[in-house]
Structure formats: structure tokens, C-alpha cells
PDB file of N, CA and C in Angstrom:
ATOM      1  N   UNK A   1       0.825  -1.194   0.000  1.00  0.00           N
ATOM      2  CA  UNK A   1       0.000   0.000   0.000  1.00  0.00           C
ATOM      3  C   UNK A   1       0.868   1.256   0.000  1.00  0.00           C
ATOM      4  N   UNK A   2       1.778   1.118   0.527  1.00  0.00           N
ATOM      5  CA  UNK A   2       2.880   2.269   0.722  1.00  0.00           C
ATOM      6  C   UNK A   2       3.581   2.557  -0.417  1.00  0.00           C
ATOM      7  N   UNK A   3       3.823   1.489  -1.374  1.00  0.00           N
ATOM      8  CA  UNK A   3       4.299   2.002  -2.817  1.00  0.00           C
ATOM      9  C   UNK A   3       3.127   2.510  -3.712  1.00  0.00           C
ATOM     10  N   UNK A   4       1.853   2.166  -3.683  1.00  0.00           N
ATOM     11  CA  UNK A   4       0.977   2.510  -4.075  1.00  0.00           C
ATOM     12  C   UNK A   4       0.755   4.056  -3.944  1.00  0.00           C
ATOM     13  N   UNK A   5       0.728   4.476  -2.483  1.00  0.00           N
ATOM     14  CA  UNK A   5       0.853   5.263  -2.380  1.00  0.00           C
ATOM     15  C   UNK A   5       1.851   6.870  -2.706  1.00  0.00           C
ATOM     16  N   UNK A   6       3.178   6.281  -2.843  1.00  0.00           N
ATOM     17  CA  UNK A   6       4.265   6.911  -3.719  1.00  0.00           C
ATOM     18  C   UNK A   6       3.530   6.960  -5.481  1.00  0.00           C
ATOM     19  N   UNK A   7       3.173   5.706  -5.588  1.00  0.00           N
ATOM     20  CA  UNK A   7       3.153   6.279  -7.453  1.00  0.00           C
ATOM     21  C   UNK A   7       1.730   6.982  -7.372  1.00  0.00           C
ATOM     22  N   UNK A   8       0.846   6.717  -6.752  1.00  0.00           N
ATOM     23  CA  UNK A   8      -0.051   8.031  -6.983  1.00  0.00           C
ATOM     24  C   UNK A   8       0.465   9.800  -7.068  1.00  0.00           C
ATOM     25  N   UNK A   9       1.589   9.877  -5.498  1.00  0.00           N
ATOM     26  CA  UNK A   9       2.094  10.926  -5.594  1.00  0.00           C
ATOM     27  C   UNK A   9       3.058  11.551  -6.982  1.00  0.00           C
ATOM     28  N   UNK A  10       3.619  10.593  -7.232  1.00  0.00           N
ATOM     29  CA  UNK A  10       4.870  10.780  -8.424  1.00  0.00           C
ATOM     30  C   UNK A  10       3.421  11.162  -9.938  1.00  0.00           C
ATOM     31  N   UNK A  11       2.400  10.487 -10.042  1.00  0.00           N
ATOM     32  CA  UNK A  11       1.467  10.590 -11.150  1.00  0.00           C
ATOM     33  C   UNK A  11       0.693  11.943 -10.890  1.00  0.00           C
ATOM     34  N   UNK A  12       0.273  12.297  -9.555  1.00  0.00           N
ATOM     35  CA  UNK A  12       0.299  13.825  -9.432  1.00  0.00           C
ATOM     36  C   UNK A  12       1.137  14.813  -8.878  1.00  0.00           C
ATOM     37  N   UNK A  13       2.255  14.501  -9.078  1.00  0.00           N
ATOM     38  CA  UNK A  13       2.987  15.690  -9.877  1.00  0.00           C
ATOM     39  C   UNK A  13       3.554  15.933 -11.138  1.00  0.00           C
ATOM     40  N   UNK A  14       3.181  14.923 -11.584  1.00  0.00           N
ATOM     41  CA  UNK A  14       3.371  14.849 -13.587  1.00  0.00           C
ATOM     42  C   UNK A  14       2.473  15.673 -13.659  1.00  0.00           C
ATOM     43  N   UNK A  15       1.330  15.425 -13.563  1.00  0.00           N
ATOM     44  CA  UNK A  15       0.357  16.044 -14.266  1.00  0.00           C
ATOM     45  C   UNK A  15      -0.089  17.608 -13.410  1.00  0.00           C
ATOM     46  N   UNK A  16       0.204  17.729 -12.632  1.00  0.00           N
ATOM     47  CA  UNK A  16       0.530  19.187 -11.959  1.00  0.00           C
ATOM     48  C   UNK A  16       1.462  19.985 -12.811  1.00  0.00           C
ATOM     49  N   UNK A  17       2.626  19.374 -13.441  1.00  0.00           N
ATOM     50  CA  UNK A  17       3.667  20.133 -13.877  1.00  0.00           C
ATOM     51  C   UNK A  17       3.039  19.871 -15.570  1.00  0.00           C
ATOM     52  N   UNK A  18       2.230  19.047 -15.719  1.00  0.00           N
ATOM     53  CA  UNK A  18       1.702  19.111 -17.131  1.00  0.00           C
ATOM     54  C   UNK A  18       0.556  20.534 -17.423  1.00  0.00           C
ATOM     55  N   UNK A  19       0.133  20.464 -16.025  1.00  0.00           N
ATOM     56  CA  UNK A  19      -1.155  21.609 -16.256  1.00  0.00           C
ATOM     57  C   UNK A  19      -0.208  22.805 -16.053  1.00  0.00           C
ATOM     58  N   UNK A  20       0.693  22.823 -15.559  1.00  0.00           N
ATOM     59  CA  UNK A  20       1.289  24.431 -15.330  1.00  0.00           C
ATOM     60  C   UNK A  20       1.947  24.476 -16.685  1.00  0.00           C
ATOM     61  N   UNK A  21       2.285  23.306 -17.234  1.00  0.00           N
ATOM     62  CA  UNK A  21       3.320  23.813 -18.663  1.00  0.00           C
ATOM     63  C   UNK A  21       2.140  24.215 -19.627  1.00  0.00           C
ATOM     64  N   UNK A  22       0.652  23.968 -19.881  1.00  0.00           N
ATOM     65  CA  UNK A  22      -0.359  23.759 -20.763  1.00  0.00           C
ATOM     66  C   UNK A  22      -0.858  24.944 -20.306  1.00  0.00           C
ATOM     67  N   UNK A  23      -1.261  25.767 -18.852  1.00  0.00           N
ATOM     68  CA  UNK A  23      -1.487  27.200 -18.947  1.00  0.00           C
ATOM     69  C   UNK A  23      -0.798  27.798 -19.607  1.00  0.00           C
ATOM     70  N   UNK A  24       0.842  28.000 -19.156  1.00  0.00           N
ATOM     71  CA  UNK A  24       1.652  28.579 -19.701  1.00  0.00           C
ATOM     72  C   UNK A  24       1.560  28.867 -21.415  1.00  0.00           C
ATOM     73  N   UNK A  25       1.410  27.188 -21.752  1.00  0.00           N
ATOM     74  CA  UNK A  25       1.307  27.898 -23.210  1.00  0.00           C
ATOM     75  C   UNK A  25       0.318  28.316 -24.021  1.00  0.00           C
ATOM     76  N   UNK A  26      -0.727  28.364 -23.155  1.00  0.00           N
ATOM     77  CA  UNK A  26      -1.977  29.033 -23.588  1.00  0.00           C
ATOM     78  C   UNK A  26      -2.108  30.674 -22.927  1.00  0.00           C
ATOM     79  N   UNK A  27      -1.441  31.090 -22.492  1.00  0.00           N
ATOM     80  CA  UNK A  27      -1.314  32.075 -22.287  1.00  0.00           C
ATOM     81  C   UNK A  27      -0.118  32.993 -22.997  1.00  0.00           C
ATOM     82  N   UNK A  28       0.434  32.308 -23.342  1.00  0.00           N
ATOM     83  CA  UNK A  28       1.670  32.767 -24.405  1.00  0.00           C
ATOM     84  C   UNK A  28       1.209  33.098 -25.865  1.00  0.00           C
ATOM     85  N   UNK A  29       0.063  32.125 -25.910  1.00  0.00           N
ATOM     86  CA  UNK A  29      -0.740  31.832 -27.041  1.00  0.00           C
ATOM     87  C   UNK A  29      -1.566  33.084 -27.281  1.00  0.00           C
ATOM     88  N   UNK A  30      -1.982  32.955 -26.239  1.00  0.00           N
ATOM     89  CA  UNK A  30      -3.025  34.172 -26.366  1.00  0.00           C
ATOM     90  C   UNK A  30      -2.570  35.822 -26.441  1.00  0.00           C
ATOM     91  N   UNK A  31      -1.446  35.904 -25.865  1.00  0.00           N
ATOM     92  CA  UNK A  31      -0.433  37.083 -25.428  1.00  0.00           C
ATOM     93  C   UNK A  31       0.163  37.368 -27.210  1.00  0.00           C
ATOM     94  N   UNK A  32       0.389  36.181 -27.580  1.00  0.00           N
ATOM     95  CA  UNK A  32       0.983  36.615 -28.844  1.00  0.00           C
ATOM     96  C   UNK A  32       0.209  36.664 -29.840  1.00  0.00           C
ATOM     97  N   UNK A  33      -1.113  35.981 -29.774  1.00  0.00           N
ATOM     98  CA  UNK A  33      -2.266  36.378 -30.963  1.00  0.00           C
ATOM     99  C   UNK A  33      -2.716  37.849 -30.853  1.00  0.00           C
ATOM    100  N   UNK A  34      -2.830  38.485 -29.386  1.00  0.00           N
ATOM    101  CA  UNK A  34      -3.058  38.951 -29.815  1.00  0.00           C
ATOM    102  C   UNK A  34      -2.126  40.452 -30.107  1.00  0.00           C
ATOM    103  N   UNK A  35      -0.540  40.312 -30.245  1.00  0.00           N
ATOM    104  CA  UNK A  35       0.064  41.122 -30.167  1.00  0.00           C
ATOM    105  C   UNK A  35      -0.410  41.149 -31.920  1.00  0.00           C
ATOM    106  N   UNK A  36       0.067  39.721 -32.479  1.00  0.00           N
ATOM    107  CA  UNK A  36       0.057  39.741 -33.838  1.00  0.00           C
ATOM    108  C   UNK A  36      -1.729  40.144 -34.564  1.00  0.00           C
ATOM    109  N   UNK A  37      -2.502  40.726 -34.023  1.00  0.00           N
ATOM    110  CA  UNK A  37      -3.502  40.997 -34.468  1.00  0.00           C
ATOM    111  C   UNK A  37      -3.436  42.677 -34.185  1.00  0.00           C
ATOM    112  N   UNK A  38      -2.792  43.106 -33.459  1.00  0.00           N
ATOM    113  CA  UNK A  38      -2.629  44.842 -33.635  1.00  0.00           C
ATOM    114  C   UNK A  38      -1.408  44.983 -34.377  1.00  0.00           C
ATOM    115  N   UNK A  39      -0.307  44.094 -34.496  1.00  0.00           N
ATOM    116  CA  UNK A  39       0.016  44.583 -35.939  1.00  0.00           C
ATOM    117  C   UNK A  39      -0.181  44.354 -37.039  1.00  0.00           C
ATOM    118  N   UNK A  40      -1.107  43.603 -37.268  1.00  0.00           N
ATOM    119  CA  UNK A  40      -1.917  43.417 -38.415  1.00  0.00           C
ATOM    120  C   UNK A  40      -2.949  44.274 -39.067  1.00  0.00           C
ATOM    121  N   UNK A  41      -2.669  45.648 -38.020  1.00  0.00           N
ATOM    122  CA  UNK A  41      -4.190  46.471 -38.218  1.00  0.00           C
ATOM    123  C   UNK A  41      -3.611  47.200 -39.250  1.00  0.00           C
ATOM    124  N   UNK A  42      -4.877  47.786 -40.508  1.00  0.00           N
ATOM    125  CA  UNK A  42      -4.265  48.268 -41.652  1.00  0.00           C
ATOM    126  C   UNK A  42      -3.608  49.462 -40.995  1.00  0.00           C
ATOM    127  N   UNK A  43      -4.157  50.415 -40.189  1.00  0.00           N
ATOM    128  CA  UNK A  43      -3.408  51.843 -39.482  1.00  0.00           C
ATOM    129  C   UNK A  43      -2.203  51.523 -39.491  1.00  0.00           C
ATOM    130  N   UNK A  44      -1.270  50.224 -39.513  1.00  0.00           N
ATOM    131  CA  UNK A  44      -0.152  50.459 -39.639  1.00  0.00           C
ATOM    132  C   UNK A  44       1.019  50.185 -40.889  1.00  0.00           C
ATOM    133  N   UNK A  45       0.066  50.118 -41.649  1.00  0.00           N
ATOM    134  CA  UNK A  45       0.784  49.929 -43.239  1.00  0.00           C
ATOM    135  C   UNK A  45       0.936  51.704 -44.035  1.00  0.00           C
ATOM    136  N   UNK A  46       2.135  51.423 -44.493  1.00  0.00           N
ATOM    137  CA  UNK A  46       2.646  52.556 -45.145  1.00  0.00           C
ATOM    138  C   UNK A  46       2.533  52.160 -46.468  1.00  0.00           C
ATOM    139  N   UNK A  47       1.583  53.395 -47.786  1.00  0.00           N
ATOM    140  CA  UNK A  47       1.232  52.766 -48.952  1.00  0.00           C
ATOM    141  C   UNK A  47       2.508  53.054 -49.751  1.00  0.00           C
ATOM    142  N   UNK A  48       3.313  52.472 -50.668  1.00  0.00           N
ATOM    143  CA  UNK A  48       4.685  52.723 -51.537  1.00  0.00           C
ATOM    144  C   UNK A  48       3.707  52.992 -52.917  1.00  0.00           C
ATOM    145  N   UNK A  49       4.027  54.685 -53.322  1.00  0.00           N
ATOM    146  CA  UNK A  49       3.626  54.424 -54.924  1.00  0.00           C
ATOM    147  C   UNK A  49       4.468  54.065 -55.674  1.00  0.00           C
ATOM    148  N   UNK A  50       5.584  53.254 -55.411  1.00  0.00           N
ATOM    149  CA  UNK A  50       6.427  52.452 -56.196  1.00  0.00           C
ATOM    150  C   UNK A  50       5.912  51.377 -56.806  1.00  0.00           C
ATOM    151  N   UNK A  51       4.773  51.008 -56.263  1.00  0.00           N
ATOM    152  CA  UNK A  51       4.275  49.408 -56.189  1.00  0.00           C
ATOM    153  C   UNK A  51       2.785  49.507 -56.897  1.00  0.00           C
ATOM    154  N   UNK A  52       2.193  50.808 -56.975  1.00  0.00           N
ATOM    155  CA  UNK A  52       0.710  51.137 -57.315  1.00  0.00           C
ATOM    156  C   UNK A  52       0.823  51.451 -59.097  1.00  0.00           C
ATOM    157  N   UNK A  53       1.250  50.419 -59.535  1.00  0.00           N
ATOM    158  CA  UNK A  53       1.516  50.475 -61.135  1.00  0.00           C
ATOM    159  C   UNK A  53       0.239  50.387 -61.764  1.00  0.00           C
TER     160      UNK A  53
END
């Protein structure tokens, strides 16, 4: 019962350190969508009449 008890512990902290790595990258996720969606806004394009042939 006493080893039983160890691999339960050892199986939750896998998955403790699985849920902190899976916030993490959903929050990275989200941090960088939406950086890349304000520079995507047209306000920041410069028009070249080099290119308006």
C-alpha cells in the first residue's frame, strides 16, 4: 500500500507540472495572438507608390 501510495504521488505531480506547462502555453498563445492581431491592423501599413503600377 505504501508504494501505491508513492506512485499516486509521483502521477500527481506529472500532471501538476503538465497543467502548469499547458497554462503557460496558452497564455503565451493568447499574449501573442493577440500582439500579432494589432500589428496586423491596416493603421499600420505605409502605402509605396512604387508598387501602385
Amino acid at each position: 500500500m505504501d508504494c501505491f501510495k508513492k506512485v499516486l504521488k509521483v502521477i500527481a505531480i506529472v500532471l501538476a507540472i503538465a497543467g502548469v506547462v499547458a497554462g503557460a502555453y496558452f497564455l503565451i498563445k493568447k499574449i501573442s495572438d493577440k500582439k500579432k492581431a494589432e500589428a496586423d491592423n491596416e493603421e499600420n501599413y505605409v502605402s509605396c507608390s512604387c508598387c501602385e503600377a
